[in-house]
PDB file of N, CA and C in Angstrom:
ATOM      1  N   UNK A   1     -37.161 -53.834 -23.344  1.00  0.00           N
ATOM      2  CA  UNK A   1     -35.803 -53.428 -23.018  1.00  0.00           C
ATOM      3  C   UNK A   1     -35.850 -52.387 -21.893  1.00  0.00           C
ATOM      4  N   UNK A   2     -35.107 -52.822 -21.135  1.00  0.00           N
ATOM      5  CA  UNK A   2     -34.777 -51.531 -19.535  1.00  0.00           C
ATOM      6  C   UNK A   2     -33.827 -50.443 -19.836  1.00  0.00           C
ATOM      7  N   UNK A   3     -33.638 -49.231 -20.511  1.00  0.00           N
ATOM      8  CA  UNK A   3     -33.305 -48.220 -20.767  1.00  0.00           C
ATOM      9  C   UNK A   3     -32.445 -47.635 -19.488  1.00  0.00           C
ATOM     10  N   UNK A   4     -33.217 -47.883 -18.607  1.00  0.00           N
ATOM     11  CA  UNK A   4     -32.837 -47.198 -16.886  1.00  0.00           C
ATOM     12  C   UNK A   4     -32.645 -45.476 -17.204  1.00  0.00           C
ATOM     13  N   UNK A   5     -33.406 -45.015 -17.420  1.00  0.00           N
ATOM     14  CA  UNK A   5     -32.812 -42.983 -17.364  1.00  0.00           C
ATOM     15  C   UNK A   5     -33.341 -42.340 -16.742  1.00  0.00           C
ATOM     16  N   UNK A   6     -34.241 -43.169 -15.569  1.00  0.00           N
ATOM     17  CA  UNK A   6     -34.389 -42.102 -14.813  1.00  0.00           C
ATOM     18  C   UNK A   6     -33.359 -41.338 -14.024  1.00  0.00           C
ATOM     19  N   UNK A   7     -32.254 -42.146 -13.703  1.00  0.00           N
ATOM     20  CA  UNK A   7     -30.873 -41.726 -12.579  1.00  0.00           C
ATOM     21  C   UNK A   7     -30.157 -40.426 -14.500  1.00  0.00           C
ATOM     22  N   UNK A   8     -30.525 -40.960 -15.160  1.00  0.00           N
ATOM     23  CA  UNK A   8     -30.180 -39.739 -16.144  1.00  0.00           C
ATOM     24  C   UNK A   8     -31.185 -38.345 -15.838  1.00  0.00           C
ATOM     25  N   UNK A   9     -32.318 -38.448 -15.984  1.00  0.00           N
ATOM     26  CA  UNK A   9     -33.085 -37.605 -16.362  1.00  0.00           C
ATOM     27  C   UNK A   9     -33.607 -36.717 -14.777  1.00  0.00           C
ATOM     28  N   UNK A  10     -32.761 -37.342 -13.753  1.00  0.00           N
ATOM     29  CA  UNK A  10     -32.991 -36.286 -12.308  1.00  0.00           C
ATOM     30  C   UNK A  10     -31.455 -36.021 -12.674  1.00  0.00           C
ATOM     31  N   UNK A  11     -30.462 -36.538 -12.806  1.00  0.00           N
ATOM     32  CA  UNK A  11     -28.800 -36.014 -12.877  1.00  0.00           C
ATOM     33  C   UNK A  11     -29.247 -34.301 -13.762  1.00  0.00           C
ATOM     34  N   UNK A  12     -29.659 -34.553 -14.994  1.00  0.00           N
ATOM     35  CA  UNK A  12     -29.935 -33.558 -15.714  1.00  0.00           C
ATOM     36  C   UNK A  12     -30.621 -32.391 -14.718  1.00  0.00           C
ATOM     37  N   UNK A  13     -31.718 -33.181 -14.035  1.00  0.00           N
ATOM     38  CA  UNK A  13     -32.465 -31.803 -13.319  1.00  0.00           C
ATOM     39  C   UNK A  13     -31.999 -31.219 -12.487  1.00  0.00           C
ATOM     40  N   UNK A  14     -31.143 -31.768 -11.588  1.00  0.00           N
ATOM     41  CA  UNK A  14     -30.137 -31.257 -10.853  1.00  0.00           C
ATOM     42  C   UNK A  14     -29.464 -30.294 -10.734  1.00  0.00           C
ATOM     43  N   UNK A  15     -29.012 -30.551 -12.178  1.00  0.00           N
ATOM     44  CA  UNK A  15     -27.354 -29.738 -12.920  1.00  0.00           C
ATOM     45  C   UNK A  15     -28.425 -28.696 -13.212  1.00  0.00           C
ATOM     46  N   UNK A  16     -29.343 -28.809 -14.206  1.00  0.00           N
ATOM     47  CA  UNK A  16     -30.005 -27.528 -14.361  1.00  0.00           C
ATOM     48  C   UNK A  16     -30.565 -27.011 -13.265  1.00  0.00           C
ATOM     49  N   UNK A  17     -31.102 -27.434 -12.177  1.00  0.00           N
ATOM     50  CA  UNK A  17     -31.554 -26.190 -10.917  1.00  0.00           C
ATOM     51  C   UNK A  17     -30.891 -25.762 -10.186  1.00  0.00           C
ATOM     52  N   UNK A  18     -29.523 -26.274 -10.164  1.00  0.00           N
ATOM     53  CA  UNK A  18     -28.302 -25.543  -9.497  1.00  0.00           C
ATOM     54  C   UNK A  18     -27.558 -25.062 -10.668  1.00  0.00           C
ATOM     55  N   UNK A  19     -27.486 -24.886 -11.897  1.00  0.00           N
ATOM     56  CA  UNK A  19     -26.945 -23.786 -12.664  1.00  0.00           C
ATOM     57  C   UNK A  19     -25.471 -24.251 -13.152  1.00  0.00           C
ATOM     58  N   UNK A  20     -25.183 -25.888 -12.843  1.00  0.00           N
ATOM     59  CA  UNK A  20     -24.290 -26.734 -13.265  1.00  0.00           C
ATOM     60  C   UNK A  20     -24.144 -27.077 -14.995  1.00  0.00           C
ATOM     61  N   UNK A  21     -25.365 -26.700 -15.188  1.00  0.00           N
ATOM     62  CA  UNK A  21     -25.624 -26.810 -16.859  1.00  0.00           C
ATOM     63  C   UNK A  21     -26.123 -25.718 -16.915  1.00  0.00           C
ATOM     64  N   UNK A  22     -25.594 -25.203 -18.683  1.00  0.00           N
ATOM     65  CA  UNK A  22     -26.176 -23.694 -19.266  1.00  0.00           C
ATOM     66  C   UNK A  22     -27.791 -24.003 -19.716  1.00  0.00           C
ATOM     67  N   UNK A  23     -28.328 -25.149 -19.841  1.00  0.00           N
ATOM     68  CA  UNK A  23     -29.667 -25.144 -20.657  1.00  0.00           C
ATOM     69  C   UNK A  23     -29.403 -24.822 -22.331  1.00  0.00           C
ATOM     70  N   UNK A  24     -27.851 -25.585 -22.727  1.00  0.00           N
ATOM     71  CA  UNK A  24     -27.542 -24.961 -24.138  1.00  0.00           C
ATOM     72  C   UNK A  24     -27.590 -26.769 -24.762  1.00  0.00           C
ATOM     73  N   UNK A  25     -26.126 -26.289 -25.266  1.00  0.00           N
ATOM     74  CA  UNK A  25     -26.339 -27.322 -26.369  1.00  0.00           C
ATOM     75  C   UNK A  25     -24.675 -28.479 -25.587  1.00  0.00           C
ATOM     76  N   UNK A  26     -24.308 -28.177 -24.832  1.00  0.00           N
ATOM     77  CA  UNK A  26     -23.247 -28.767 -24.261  1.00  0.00           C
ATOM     78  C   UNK A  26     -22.972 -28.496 -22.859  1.00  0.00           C
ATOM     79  N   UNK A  27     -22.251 -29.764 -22.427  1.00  0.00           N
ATOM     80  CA  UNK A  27     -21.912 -29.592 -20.934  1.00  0.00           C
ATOM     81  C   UNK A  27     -21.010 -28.461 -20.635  1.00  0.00           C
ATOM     82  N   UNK A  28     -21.109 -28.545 -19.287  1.00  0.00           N
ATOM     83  CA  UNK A  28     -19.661 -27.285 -18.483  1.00  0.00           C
ATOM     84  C   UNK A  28     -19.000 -27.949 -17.850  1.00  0.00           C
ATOM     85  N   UNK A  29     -17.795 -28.830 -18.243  1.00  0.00           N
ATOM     86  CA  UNK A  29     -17.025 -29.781 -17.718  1.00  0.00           C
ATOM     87  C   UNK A  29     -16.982 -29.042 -16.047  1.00  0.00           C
ATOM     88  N   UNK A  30     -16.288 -28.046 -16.251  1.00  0.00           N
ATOM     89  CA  UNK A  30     -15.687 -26.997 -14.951  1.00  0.00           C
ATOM     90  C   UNK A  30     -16.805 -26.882 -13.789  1.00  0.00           C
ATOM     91  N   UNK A  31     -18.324 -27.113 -14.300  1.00  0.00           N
ATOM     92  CA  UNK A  31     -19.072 -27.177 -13.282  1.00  0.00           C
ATOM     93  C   UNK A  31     -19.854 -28.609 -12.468  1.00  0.00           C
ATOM     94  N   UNK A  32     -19.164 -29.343 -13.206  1.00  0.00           N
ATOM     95  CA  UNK A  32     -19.719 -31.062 -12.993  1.00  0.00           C
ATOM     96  C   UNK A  32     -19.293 -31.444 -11.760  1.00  0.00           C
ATOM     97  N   UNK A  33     -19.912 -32.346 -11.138  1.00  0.00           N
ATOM     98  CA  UNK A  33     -19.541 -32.940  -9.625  1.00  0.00           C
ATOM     99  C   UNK A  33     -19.092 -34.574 -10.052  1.00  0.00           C
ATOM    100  N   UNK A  34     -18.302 -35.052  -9.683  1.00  0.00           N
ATOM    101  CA  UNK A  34     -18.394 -36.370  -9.335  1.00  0.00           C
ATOM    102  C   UNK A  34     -19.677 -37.283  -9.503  1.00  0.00           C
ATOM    103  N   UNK A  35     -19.898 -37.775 -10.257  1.00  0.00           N
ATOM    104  CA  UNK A  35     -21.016 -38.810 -10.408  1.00  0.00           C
ATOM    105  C   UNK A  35     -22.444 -37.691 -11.182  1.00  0.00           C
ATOM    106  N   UNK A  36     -21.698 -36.622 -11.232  1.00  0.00           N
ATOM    107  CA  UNK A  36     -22.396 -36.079 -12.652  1.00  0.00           C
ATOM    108  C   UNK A  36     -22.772 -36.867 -13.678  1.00  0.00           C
ATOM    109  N   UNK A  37     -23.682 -36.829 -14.764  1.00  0.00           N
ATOM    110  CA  UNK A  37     -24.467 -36.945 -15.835  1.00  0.00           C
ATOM    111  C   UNK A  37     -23.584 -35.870 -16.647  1.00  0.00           C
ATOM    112  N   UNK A  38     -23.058 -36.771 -18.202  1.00  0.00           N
ATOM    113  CA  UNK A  38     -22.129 -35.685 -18.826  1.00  0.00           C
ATOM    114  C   UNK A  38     -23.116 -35.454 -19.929  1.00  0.00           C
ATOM    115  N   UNK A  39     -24.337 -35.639 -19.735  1.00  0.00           N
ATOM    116  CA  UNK A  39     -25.039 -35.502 -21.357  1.00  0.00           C
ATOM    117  C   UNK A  39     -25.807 -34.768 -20.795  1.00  0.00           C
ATOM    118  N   UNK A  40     -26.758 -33.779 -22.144  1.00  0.00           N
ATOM    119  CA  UNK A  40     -27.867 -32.533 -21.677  1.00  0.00           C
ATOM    120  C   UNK A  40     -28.958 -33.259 -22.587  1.00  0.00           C
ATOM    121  N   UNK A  41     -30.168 -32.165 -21.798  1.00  0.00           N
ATOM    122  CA  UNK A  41     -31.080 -32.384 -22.658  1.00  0.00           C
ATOM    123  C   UNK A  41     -32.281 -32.270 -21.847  1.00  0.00           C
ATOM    124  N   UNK A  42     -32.387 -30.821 -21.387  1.00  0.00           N
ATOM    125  CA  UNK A  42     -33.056 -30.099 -20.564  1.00  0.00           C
ATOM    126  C   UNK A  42     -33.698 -28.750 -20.574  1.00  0.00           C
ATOM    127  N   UNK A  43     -34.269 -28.277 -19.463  1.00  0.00           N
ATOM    128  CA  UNK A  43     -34.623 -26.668 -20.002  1.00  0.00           C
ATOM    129  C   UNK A  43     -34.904 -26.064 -18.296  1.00  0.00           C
ATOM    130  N   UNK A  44     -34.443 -25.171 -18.363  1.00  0.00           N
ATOM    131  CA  UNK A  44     -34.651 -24.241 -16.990  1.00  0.00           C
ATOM    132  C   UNK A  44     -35.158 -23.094 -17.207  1.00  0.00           C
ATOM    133  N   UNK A  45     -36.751 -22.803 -17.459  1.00  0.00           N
ATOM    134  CA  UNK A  45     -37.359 -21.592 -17.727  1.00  0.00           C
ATOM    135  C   UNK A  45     -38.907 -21.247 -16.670  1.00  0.00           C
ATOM    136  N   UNK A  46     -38.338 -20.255 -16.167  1.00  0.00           N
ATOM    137  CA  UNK A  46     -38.871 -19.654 -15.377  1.00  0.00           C
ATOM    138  C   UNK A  46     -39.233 -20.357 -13.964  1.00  0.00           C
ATOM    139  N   UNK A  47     -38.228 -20.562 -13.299  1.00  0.00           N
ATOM    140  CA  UNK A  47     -38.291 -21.205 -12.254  1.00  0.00           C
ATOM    141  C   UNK A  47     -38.554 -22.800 -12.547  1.00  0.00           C
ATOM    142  N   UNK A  48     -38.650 -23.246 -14.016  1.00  0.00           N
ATOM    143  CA  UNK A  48     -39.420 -24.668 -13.933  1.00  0.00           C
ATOM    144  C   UNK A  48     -38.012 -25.548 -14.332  1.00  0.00           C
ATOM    145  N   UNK A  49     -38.081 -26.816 -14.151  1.00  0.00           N
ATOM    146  CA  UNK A  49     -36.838 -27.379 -14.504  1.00  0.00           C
ATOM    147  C   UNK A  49     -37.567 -28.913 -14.808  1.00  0.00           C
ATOM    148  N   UNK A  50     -37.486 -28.776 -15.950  1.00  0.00           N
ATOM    149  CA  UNK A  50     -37.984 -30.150 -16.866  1.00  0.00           C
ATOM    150  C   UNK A  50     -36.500 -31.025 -17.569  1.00  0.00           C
ATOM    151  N   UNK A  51     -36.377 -32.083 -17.187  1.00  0.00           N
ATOM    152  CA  UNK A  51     -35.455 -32.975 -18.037  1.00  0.00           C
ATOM    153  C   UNK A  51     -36.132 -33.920 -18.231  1.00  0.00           C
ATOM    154  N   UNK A  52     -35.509 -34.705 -19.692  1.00  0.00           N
ATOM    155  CA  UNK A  52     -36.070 -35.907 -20.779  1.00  0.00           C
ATOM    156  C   UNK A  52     -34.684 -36.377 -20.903  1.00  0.00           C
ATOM    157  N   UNK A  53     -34.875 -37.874 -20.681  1.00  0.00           N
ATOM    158  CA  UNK A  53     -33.709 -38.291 -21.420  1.00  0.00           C
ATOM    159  C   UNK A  53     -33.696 -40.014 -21.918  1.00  0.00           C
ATOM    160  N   UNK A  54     -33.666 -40.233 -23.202  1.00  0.00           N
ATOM    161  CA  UNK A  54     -33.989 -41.610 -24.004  1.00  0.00           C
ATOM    162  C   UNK A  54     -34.026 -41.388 -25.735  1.00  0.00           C
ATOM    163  N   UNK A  55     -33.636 -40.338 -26.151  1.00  0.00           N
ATOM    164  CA  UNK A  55     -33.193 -40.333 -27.173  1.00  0.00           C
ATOM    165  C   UNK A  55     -32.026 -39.318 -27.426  1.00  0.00           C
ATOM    166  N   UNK A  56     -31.937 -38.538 -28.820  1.00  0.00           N
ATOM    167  CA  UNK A  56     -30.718 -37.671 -28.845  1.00  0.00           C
ATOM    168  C   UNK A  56     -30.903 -36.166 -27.948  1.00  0.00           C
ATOM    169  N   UNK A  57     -29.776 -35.754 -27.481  1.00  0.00           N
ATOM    170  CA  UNK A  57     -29.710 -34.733 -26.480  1.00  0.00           C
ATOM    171  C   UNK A  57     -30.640 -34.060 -27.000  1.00  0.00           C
ATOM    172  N   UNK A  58     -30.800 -33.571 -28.251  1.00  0.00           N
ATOM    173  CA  UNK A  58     -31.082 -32.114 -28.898  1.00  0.00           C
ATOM    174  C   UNK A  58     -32.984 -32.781 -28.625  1.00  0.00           C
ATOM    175  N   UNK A  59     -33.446 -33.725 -29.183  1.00  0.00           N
ATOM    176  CA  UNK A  59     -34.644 -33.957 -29.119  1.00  0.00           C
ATOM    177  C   UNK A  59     -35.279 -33.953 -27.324  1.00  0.00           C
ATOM    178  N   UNK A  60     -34.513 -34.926 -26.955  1.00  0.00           N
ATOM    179  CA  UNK A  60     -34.674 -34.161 -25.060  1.00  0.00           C
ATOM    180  C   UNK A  60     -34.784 -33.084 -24.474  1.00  0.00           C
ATOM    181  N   UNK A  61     -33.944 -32.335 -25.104  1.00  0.00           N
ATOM    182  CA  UNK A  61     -33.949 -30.626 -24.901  1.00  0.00           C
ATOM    183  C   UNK A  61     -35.897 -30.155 -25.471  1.00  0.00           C
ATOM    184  N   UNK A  62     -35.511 -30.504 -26.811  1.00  0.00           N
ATOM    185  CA  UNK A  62     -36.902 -30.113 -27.326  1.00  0.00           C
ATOM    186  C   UNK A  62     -38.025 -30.772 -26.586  1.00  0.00           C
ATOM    187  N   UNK A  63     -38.566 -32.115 -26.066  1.00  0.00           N
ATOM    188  CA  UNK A  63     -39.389 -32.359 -25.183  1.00  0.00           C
ATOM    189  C   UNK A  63     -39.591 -31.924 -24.205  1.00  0.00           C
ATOM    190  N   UNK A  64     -38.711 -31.402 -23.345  1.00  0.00           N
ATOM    191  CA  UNK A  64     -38.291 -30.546 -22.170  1.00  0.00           C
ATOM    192  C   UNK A  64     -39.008 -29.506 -22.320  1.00  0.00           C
ATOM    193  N   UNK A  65     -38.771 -29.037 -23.554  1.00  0.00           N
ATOM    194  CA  UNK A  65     -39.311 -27.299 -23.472  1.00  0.00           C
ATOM    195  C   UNK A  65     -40.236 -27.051 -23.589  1.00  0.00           C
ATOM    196  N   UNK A  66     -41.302 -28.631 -24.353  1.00  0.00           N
ATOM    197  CA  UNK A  66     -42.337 -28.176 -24.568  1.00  0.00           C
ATOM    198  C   UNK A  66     -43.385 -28.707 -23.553  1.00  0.00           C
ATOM    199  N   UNK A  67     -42.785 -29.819 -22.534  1.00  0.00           N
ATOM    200  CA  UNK A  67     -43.380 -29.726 -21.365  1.00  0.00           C
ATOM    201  C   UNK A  67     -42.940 -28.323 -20.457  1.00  0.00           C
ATOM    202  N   UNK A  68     -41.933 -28.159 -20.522  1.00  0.00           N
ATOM    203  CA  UNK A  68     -41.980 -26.653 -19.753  1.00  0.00           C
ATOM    204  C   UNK A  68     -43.174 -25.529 -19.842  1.00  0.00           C
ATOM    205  N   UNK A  69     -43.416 -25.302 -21.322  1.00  0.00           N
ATOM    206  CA  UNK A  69     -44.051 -24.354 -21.487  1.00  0.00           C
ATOM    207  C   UNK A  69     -45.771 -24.522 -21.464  1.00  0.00           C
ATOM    208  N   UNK A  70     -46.136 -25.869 -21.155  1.00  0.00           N
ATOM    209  CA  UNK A  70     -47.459 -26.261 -21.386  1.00  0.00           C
ATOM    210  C   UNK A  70     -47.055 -25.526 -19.964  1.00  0.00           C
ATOM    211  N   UNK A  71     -46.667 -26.571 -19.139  1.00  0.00           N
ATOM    212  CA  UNK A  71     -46.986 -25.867 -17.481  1.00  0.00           C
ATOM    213  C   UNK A  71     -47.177 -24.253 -17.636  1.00  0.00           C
ATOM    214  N   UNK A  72     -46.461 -23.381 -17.927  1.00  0.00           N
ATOM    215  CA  UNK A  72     -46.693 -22.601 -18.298  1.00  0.00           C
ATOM    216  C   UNK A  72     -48.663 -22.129 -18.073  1.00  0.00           C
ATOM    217  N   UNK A  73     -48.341 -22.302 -19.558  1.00  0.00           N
ATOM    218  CA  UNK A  73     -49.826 -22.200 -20.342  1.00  0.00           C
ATOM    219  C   UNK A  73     -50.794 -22.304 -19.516  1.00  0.00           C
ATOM    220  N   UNK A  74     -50.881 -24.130 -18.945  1.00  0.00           N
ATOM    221  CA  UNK A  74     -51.828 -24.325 -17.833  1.00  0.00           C
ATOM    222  C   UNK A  74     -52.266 -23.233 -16.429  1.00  0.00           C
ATOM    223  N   UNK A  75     -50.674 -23.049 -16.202  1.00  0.00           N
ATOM    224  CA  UNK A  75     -50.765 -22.333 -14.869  1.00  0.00           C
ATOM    225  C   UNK A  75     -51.402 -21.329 -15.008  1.00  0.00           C
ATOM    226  N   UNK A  76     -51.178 -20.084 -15.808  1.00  0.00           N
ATOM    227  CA  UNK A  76     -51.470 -19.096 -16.712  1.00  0.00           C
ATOM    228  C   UNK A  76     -52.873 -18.921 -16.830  1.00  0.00           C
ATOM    229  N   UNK A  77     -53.641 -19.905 -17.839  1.00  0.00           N
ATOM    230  CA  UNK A  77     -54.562 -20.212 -17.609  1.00  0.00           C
ATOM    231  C   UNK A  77     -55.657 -20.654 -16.262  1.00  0.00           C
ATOM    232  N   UNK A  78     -54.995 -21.210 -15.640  1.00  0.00           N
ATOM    233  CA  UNK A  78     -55.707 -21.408 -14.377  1.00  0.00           C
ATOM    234  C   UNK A  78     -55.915 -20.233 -13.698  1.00  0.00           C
ATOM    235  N   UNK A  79     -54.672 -19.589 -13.656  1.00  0.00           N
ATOM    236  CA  UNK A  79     -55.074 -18.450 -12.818  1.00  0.00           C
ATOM    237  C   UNK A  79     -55.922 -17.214 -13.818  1.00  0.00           C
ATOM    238  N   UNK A  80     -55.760 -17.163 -15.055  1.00  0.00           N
ATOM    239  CA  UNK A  80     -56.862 -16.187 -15.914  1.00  0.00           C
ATOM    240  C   UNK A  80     -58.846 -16.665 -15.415  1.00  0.00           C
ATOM    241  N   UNK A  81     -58.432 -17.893 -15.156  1.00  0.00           N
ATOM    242  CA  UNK A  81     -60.312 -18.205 -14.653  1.00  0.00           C
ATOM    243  C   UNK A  81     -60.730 -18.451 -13.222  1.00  0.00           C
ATOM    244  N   UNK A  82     -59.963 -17.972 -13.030  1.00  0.00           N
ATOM    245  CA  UNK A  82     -59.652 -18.378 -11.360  1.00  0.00           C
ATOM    246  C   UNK A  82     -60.648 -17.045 -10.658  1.00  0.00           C
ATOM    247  N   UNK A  83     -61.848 -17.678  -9.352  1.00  0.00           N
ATOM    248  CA  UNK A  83     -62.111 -16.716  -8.635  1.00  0.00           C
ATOM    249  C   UNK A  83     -61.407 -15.775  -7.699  1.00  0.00           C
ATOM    250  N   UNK A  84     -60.309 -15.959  -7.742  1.00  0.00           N
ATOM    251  CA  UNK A  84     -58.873 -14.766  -7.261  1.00  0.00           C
ATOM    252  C   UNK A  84     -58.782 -13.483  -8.080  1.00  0.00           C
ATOM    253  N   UNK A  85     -58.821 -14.275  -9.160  1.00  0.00           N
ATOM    254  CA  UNK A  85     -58.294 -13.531 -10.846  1.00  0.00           C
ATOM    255  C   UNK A  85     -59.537 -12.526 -10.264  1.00  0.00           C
ATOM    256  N   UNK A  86     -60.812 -12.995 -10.650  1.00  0.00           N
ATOM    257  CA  UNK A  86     -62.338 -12.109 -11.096  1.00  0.00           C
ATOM    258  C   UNK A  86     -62.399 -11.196  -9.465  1.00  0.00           C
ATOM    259  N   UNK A  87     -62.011 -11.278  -8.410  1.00  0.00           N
ATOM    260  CA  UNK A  87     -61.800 -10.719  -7.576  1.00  0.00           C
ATOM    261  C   UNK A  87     -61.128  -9.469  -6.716  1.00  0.00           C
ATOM    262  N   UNK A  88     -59.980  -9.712  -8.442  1.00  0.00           N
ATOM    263  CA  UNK A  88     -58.899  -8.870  -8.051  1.00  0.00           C
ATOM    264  C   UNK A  88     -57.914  -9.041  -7.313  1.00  0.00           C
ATOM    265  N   UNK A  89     -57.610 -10.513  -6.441  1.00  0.00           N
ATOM    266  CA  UNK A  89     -56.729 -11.067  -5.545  1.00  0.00           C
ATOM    267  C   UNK A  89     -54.965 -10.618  -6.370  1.00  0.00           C
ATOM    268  N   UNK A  90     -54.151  -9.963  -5.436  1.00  0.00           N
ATOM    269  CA  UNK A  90     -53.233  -9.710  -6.131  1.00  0.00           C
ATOM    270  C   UNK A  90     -51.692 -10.354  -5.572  1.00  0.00           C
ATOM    271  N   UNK A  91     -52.121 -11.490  -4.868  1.00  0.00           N
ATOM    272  CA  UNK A  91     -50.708 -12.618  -3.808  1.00  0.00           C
ATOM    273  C   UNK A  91     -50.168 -11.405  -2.641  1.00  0.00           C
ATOM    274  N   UNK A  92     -50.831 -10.071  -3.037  1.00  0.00           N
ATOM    275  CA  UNK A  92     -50.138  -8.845  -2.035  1.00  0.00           C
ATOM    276  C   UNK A  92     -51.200  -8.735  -0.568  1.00  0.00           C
ATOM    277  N   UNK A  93     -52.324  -8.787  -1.052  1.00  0.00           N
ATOM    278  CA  UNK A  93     -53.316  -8.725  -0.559  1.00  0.00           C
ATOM    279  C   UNK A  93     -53.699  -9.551   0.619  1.00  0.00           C
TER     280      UNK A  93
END
């Protein structure tokens, strides 16, 4: 079966990196564009903007977040073993 969500699941990313969606539990009619996506199920944390969409909003949301936060983790990690890190490299420098 062809689902098609990807044109869902960039609509979502959209709305969340321009601040069109709260990252809650419902839309913001007042901030929607024309050919908006009226369903959520996303996460905008810390600069990252992850959307899922193929089952219920609330579980999308939750996949979202927890790909959000691996990136996280990874990044985090990368840079804790990183010869920058052991160097003292400080992005100022």
């Amino acid at each position: 079966m062809d689902w098609r969500i990807r044109p869902y699941c960039e609509g979502k990313a959209i709305q969340l990196w321009h601040d069109r969606n709260d990252d809650r539990t419902n839309i913001m009619p007042h901030l929607l564009f024309s050919g908006d996506t009226v369903y959520w199920g996303g996460v905008k944390r810390h600069g990252i903007v992850v959307a899922c969409s193929g089952v219920q909003p609330w579980f999308d949301k939750m996949f979202s977040g927890m790909i959000a936060d691996m990136l996280v983790g990874i990044a985090y990690n990368a840079w804790m073993l990183s010869e920058d890190k052991r160097q003292g490299v400080d992005f100022l420098t």
